[in-house]
C-alpha atoms as a PDB file:
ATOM      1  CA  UNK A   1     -33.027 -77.799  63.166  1.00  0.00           C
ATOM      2  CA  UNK A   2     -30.021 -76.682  61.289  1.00  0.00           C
ATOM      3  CA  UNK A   3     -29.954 -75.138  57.921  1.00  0.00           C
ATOM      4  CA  UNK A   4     -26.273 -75.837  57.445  1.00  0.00           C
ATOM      5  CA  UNK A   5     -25.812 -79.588  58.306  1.00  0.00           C
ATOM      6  CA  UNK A   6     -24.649 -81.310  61.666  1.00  0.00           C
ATOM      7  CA  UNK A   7     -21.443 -79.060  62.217  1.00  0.00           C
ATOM      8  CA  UNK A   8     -21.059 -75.192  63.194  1.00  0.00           C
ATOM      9  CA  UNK A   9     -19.493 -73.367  60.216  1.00  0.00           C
ATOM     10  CA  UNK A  10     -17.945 -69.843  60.103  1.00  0.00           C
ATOM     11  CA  UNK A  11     -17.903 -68.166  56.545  1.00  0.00           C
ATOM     12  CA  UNK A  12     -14.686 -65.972  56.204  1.00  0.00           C
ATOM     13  CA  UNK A  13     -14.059 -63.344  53.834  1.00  0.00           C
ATOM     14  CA  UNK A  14     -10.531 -62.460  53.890  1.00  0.00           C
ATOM     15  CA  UNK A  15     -10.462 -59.975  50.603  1.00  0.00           C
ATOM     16  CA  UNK A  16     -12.811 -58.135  48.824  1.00  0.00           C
ATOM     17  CA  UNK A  17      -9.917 -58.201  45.921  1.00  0.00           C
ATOM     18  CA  UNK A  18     -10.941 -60.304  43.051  1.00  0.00           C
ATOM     19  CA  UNK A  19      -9.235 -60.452  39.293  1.00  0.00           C
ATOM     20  CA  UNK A  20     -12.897 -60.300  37.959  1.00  0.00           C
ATOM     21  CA  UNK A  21     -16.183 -58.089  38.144  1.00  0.00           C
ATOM     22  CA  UNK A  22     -19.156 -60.450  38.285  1.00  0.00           C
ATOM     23  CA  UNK A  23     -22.520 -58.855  37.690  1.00  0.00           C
ATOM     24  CA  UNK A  24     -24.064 -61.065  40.342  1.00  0.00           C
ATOM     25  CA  UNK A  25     -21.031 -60.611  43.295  1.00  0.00           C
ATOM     26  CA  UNK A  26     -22.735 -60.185  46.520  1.00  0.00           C
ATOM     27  CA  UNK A  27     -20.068 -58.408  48.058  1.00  0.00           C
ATOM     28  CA  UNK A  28     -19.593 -56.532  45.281  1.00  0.00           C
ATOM     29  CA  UNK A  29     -15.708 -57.599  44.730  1.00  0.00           C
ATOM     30  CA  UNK A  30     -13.200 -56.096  42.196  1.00  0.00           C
ATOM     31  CA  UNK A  31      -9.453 -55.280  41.197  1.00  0.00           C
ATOM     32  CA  UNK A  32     -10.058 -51.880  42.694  1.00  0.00           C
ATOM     33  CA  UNK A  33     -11.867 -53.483  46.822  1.00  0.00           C
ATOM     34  CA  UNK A  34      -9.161 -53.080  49.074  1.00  0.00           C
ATOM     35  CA  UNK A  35     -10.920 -54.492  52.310  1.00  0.00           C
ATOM     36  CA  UNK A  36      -8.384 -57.193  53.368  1.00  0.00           C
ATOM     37  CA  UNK A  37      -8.122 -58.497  57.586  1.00  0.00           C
ATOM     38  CA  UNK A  38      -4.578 -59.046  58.752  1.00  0.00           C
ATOM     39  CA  UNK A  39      -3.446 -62.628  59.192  1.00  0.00           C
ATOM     40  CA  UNK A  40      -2.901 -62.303  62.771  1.00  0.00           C
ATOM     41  CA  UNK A  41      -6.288 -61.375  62.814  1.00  0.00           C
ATOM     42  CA  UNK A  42      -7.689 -64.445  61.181  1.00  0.00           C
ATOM     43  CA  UNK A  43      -5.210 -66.754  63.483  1.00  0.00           C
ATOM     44  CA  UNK A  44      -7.386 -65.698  66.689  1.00  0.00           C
ATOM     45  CA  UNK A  45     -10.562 -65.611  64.755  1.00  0.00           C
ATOM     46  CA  UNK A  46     -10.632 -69.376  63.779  1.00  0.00           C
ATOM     47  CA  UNK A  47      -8.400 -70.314  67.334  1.00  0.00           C
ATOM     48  CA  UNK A  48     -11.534 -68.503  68.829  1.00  0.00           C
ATOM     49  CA  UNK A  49     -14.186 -70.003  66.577  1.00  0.00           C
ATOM     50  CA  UNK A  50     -13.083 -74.019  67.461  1.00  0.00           C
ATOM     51  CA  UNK A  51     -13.018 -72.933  70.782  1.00  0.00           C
ATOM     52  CA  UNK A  52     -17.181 -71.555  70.395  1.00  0.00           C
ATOM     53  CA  UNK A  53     -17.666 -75.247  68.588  1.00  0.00           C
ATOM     54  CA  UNK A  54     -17.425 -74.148  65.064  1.00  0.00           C
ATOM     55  CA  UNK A  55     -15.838 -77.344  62.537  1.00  0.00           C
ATOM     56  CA  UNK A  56     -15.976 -75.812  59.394  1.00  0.00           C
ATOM     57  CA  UNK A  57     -14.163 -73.097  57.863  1.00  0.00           C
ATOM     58  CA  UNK A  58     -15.314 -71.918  54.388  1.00  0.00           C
ATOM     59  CA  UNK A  59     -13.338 -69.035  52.921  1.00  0.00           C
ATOM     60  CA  UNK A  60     -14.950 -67.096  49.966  1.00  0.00           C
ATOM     61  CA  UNK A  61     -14.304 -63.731  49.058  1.00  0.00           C
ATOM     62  CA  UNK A  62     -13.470 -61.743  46.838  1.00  0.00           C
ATOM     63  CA  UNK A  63     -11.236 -64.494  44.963  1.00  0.00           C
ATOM     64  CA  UNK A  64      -9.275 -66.076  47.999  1.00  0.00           C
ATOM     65  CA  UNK A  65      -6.218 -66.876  45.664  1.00  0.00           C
ATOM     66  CA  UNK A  66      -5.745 -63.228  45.668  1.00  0.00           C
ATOM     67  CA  UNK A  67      -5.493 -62.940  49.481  1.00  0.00           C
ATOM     68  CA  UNK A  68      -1.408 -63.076  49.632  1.00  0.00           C
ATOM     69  CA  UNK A  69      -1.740 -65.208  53.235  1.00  0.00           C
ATOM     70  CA  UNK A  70      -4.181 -67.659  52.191  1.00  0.00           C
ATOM     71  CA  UNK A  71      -1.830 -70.698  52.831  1.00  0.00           C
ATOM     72  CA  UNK A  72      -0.740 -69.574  56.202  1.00  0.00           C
ATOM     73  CA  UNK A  73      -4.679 -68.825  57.265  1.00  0.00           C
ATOM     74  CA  UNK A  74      -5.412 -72.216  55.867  1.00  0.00           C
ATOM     75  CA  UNK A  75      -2.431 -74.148  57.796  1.00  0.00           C
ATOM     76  CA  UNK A  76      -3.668 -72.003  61.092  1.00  0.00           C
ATOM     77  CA  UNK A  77      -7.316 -73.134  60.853  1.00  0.00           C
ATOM     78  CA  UNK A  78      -6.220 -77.340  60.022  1.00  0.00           C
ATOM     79  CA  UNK A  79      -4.091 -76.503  63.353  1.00  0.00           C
ATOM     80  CA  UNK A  80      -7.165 -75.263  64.507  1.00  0.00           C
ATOM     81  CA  UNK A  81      -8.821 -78.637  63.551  1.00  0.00           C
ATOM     82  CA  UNK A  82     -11.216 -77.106  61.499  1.00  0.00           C
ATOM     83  CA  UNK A  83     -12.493 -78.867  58.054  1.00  0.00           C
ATOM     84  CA  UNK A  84     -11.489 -76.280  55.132  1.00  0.00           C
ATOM     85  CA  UNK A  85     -13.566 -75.579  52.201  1.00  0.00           C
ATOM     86  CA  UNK A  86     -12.767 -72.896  49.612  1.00  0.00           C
ATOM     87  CA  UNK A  87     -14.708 -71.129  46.906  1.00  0.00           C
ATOM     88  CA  UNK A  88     -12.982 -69.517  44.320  1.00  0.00           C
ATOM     89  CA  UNK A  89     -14.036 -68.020  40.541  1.00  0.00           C
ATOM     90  CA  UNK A  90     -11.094 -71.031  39.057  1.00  0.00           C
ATOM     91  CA  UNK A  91      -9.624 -68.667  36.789  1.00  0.00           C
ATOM     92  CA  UNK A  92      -6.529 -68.126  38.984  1.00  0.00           C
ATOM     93  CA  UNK A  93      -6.165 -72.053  40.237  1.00  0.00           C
ATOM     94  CA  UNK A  94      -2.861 -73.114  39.266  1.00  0.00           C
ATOM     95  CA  UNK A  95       0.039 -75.992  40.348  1.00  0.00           C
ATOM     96  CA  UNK A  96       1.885 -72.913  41.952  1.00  0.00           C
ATOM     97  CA  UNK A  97      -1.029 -71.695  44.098  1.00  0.00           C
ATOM     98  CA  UNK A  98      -2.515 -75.001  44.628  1.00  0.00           C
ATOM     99  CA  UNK A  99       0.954 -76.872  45.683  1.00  0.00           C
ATOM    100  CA  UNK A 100       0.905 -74.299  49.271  1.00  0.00           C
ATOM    101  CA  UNK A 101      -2.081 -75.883  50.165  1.00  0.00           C
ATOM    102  CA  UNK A 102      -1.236 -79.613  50.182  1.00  0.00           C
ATOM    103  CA  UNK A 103      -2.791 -80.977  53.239  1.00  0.00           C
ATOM    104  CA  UNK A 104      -4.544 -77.706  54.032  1.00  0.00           C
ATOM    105  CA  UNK A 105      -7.558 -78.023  51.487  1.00  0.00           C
ATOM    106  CA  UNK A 106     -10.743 -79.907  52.171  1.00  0.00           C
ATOM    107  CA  UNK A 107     -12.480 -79.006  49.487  1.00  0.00           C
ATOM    108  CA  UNK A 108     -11.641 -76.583  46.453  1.00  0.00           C
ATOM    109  CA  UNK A 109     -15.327 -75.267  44.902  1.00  0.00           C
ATOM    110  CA  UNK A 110     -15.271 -73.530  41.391  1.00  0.00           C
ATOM    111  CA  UNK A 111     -18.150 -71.146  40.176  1.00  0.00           C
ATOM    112  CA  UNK A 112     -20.152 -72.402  37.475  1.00  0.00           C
ATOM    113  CA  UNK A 113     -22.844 -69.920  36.059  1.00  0.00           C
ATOM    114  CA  UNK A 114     -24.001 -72.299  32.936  1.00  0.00           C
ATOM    115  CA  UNK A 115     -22.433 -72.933  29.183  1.00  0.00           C
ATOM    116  CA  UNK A 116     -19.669 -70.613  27.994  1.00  0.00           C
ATOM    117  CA  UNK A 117     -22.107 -67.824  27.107  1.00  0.00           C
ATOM    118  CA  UNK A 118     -23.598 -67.320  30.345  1.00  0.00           C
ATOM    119  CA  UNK A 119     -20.885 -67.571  32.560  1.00  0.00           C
ATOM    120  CA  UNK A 120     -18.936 -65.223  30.452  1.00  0.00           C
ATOM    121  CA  UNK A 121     -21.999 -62.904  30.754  1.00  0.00           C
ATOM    122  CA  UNK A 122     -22.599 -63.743  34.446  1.00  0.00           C
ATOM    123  CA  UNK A 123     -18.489 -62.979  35.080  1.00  0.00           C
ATOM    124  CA  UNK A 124     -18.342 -59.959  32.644  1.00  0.00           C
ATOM    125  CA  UNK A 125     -15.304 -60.732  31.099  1.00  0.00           C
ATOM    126  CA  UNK A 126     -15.053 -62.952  27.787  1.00  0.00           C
ATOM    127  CA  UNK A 127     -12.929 -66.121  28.426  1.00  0.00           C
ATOM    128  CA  UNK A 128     -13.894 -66.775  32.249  1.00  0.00           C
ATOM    129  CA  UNK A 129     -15.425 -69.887  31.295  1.00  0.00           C
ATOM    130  CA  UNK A 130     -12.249 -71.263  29.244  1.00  0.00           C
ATOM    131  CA  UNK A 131      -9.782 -69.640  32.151  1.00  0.00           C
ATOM    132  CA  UNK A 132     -11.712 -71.836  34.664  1.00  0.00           C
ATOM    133  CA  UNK A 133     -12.445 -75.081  32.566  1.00  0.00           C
ATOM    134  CA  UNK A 134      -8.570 -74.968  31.158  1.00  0.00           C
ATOM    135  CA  UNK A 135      -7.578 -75.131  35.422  1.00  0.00           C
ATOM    136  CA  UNK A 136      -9.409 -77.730  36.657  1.00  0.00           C
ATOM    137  CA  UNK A 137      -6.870 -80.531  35.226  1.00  0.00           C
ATOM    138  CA  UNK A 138      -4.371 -78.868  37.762  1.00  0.00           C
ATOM    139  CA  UNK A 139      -7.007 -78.999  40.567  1.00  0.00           C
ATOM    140  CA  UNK A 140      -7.124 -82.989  39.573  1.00  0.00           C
ATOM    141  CA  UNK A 141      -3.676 -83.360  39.537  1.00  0.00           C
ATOM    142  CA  UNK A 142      -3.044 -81.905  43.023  1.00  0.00           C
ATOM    143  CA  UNK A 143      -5.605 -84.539  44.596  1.00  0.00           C
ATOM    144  CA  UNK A 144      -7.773 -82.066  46.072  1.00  0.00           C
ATOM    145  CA  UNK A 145     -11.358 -82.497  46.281  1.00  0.00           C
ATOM    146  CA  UNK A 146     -13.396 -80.084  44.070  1.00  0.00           C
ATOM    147  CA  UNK A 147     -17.032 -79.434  43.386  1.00  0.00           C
ATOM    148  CA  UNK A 148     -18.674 -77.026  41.667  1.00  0.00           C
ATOM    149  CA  UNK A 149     -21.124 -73.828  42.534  1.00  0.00           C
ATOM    150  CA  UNK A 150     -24.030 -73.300  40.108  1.00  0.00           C
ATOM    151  CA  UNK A 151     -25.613 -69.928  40.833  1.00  0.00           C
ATOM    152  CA  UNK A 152     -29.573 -70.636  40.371  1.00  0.00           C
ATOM    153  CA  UNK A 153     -31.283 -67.756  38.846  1.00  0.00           C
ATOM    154  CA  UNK A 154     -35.217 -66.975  37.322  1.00  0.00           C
ATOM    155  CA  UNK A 155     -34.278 -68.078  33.954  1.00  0.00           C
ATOM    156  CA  UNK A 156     -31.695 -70.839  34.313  1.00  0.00           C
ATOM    157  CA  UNK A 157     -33.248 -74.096  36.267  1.00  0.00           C
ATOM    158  CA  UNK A 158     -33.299 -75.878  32.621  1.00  0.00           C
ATOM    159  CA  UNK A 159     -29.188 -75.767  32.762  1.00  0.00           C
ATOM    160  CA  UNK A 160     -29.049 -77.860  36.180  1.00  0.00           C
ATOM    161  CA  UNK A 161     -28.839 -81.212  34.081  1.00  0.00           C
ATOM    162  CA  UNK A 162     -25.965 -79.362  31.873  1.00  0.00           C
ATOM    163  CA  UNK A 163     -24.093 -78.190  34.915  1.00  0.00           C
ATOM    164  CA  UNK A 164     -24.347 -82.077  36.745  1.00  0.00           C
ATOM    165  CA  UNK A 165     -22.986 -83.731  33.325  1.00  0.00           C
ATOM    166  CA  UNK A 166     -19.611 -80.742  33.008  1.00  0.00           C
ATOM    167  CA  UNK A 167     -19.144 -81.709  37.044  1.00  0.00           C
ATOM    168  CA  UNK A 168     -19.443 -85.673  36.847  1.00  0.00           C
ATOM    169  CA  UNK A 169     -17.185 -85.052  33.824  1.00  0.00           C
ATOM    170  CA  UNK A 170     -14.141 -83.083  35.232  1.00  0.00           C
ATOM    171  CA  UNK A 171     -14.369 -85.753  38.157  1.00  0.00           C
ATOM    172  CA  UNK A 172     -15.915 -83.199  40.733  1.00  0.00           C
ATOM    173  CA  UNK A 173     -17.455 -84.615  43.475  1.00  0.00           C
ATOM    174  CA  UNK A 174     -20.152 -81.884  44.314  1.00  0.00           C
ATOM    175  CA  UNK A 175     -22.326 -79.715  42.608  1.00  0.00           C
ATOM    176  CA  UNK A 176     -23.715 -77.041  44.832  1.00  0.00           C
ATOM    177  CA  UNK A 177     -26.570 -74.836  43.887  1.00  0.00           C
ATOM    178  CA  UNK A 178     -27.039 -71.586  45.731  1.00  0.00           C
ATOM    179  CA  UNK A 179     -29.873 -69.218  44.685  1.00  0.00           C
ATOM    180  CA  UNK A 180     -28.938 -65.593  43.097  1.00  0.00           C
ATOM    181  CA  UNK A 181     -28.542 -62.897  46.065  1.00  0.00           C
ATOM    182  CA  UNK A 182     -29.545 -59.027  45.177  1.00  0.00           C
ATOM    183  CA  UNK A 183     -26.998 -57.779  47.113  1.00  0.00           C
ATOM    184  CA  UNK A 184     -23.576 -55.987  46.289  1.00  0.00           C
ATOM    185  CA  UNK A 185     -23.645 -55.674  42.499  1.00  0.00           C
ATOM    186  CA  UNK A 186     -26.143 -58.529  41.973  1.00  0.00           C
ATOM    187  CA  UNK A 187     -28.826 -55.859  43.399  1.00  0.00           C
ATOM    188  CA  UNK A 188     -29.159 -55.008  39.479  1.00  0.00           C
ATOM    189  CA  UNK A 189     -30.642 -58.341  39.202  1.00  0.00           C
ATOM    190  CA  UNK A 190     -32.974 -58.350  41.000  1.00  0.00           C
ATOM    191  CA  UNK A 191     -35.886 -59.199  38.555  1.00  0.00           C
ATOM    192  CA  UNK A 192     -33.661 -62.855  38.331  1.00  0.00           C
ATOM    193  CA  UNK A 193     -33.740 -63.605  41.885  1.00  0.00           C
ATOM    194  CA  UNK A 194     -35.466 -67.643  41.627  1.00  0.00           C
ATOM    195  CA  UNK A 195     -39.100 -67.131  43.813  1.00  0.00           C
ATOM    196  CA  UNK A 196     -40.862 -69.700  45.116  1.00  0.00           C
ATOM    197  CA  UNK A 197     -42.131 -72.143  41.589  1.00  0.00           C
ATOM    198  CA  UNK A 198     -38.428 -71.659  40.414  1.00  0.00           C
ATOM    199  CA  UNK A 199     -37.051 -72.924  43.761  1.00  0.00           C
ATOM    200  CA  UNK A 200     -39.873 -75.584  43.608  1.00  0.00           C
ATOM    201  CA  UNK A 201     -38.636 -76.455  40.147  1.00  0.00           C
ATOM    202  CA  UNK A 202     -35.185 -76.678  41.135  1.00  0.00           C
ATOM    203  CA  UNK A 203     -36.071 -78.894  44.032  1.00  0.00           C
ATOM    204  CA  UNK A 204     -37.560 -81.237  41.679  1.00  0.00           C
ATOM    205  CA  UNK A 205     -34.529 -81.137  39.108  1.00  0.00           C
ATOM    206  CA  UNK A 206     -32.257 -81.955  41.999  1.00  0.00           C
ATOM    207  CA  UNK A 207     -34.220 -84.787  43.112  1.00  0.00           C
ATOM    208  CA  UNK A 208     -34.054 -86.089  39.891  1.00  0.00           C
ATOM    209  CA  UNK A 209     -30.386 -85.443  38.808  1.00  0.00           C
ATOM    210  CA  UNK A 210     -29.439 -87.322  42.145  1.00  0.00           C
ATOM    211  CA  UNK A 211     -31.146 -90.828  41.179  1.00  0.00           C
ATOM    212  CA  UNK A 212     -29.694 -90.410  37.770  1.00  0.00           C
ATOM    213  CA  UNK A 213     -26.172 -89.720  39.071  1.00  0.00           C
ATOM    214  CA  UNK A 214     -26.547 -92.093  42.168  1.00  0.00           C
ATOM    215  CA  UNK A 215     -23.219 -91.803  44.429  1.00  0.00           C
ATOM    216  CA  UNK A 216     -21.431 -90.190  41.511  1.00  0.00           C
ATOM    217  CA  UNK A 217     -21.923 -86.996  42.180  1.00  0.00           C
ATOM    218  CA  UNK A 218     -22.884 -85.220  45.385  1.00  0.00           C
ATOM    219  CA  UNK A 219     -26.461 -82.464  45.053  1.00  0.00           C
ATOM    220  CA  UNK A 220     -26.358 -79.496  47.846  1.00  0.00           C
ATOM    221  CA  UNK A 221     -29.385 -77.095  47.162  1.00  0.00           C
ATOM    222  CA  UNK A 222     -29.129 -74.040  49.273  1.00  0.00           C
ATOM    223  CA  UNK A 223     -32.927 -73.687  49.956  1.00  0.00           C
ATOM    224  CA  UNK A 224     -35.013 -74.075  53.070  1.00  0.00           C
ATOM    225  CA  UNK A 225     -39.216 -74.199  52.949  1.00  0.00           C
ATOM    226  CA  UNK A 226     -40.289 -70.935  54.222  1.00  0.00           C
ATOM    227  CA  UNK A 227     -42.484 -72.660  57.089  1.00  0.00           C
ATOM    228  CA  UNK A 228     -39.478 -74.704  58.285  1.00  0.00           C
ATOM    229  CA  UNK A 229     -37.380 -71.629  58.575  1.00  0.00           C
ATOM    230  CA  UNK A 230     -40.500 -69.858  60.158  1.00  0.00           C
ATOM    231  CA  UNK A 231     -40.720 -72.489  62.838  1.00  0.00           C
ATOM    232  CA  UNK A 232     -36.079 -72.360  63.285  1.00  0.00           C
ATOM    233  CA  UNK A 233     -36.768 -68.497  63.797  1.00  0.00           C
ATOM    234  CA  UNK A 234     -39.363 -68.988  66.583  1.00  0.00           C
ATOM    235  CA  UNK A 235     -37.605 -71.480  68.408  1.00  0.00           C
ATOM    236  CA  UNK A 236     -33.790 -70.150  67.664  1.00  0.00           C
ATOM    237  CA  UNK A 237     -33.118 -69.728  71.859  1.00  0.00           C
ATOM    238  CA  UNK A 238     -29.448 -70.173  73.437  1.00  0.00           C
ATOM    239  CA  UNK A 239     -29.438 -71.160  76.954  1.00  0.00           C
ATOM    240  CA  UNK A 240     -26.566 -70.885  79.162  1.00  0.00           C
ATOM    241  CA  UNK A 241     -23.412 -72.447  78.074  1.00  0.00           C
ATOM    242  CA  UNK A 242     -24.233 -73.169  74.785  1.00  0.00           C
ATOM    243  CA  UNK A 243     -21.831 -73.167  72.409  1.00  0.00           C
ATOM    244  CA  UNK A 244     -21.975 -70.335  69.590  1.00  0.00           C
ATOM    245  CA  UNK A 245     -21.808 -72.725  66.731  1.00  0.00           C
ATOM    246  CA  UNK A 246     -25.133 -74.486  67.899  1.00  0.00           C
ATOM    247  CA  UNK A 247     -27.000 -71.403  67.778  1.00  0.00           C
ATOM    248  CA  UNK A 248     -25.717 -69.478  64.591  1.00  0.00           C
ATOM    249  CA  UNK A 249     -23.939 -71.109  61.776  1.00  0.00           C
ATOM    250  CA  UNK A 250     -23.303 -70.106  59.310  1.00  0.00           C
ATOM    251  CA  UNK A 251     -21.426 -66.958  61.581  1.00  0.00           C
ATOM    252  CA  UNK A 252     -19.844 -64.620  58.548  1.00  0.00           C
ATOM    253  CA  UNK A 253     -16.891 -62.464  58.709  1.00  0.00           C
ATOM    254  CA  UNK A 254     -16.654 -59.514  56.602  1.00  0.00           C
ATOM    255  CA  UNK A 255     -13.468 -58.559  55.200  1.00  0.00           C
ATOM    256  CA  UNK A 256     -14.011 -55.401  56.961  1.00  0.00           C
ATOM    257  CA  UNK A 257     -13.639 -57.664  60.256  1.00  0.00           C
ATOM    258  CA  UNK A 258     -17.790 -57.341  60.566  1.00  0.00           C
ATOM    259  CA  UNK A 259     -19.284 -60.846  62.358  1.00  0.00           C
ATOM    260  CA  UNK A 260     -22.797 -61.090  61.402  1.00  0.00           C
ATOM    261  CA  UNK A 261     -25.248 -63.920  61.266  1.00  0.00           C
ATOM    262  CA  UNK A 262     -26.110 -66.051  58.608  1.00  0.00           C
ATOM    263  CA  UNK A 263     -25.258 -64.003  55.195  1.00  0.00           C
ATOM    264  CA  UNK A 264     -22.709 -61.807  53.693  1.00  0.00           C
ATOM    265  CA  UNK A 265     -24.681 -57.955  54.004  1.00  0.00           C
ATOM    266  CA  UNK A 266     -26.749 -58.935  56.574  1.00  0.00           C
ATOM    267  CA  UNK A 267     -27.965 -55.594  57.391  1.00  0.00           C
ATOM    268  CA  UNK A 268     -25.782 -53.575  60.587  1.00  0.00           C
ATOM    269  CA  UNK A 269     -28.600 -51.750  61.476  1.00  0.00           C
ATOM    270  CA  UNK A 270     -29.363 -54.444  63.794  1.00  0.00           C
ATOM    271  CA  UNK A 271     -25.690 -54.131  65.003  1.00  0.00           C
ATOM    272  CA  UNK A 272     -26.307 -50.296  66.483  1.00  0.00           C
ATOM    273  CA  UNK A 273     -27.128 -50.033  69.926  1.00  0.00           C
ATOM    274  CA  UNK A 274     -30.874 -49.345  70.530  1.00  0.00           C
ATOM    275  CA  UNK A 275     -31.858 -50.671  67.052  1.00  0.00           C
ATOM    276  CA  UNK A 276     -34.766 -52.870  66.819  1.00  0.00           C
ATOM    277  CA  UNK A 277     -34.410 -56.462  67.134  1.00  0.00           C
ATOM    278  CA  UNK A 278     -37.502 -57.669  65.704  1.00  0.00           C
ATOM    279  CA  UNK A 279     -38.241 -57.915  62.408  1.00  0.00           C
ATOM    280  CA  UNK A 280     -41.761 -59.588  60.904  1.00  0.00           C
ATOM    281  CA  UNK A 281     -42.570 -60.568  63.940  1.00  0.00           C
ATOM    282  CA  UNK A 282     -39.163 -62.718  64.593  1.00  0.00           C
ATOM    283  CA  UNK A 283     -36.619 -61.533  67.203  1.00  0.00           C
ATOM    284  CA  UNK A 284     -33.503 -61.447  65.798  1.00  0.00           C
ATOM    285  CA  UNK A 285     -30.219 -62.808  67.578  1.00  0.00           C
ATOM    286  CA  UNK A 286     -28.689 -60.130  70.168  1.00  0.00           C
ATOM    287  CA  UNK A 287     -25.812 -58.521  68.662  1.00  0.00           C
ATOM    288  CA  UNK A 288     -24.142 -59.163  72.146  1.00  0.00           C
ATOM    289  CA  UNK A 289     -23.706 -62.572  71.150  1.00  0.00           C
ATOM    290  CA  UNK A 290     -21.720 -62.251  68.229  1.00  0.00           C
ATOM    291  CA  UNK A 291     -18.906 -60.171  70.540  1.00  0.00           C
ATOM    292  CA  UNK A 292     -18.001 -63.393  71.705  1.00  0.00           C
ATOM    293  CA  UNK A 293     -16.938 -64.042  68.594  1.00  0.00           C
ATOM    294  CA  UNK A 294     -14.957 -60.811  67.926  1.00  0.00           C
ATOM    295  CA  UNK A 295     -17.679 -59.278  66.304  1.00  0.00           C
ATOM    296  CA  UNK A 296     -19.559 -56.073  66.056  1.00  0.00           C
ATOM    297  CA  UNK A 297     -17.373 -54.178  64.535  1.00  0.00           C
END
């Protein structure tokens, strides 16, 4: 079972710089981060990760347009033949940045947080949503894919049918929706993170936005029933000579130059040696494996 679709995918965050302060950043990004890994760096990493079976590289950050080698790491990774996928706030998307990527770009994803209000609020700066909306005409114009990324909170599952109409509208071709995190800054909202009726609610509203947009528009809900994952935990074995990317993908890098599985944060006490490695009952995967993959700090 696979949480993440078919192919292997390794998550790289190049920068922790960013032009903007969300309330809700997991990695708790800003003007002032200054975490950034070397381009050298990244050429090994994804030369290493297609050679552990990974396909997919998605780059998030931080804002990536802010990482000052991001053409070059794409170029290295298409060399690589990895797939590239990009997620990026939109407010810095323009011909200039966009024009370095011709042929590099899979697939350009925008943040979405809801109507003008609410993504202002969500982005803490007034004008976010019109900095974003006014870009994605350039994003069109350069012919590369784009979706949007609609962060699902508590309070906000009645905006998924708003969110589907402003994607199918600006010609997107996904709308992703990935569930508030209480990590890095978005810790403060914690109250907001969607439990279980929400996600069930959300599960329904997808269903239903995908008959009414048929093969306009393509639905990716980042949510997994808590018995499935239950049952991918007990049975999550490698045996010898299996590839990385069939065991653990997503496989994050930090921009720190942290591997760890599955999630940006995922805790590092499991990365000291002697710490436990079983956690509600679930044994966790052996930090040993991830030094394959130039992890571990």
């Amino acid at each position: 079972m696979r949480f993440t679709g078919a192919r292997g995918v390794v998550q790289v965050h190049p920068t922790r710089r960013c032009n903007l302060t969300c309330v809700h950043c997991y990695s708790d990004s800003g003007p002032k981060a200054a975490d950034e890994l070397p381009l050298p760096v990244l050429g090994d990493l994804v030369a290493d990760a297609a050679a552990l079976g990974y396909e997919v590289l998605a780059v998030s950050g931080g804002e990536p347009f802010m990482y000052p080698h991001l053409p070059g790491f794409l170029r290295q990774a298409k060399a690589a033949g990895l797939q590239c996928l990009l997620t990026s706030n939109g407010t810095l998307v323009s011909p200039r940045r966009l024009e370095p990527l011709a042929g590099c770009l899979d697939l350009l994803v925008l943040s979405l947080d809801g109507p003008r209000p609410e993504h202002d609020r969500m982005r803490a700066r007034d004008g976010a949503y019109d900095a974003m909306a006014r870009r994605i005409g350039a994003v069109r114009q350069a012919g590369i894919p784009f979706g949007f990324l609609f962060t699902l909170t508590q309070h906000n599952v009645h905006q998924l049918a708003w969110a589907a109409e402003f994607a199918a509208a600006s010609g997107a071709s996904l709308l992703q929706v990935h569930p508030l995190e209480a990590s890095g800054r978005g810790r403060s909202l914690h109250r907001a993170v969607p439990d279980a009726t929400e996600g069930s609610y959300a599960l329904l509203e997808v269903a239903r936005l995908r008959r009414a947009f048929g093969a306009t528009l393509r639905f990716q809900l980042d949510l997994a029933p808590s018995a499935a994952l239950a049952a991918f935990l007990r049975e999550l074995t490698a045996d010898e000579g299996d590839e990385l990317a069939r065991v653990l993908s997503p496989l994050v890098v930090e921009p720190d130059g942290w591997c760890v599985p599955w999630q940006y944060g995922f805790p590092r006490a499991f990365g000291e040696p002697g710490a436990p490695v079983v956690v509600n009952g679930y044994e966790r995967l052996a930090w040993a494996a991830l030094a394959s993959a130039g992890g571990g700090g």
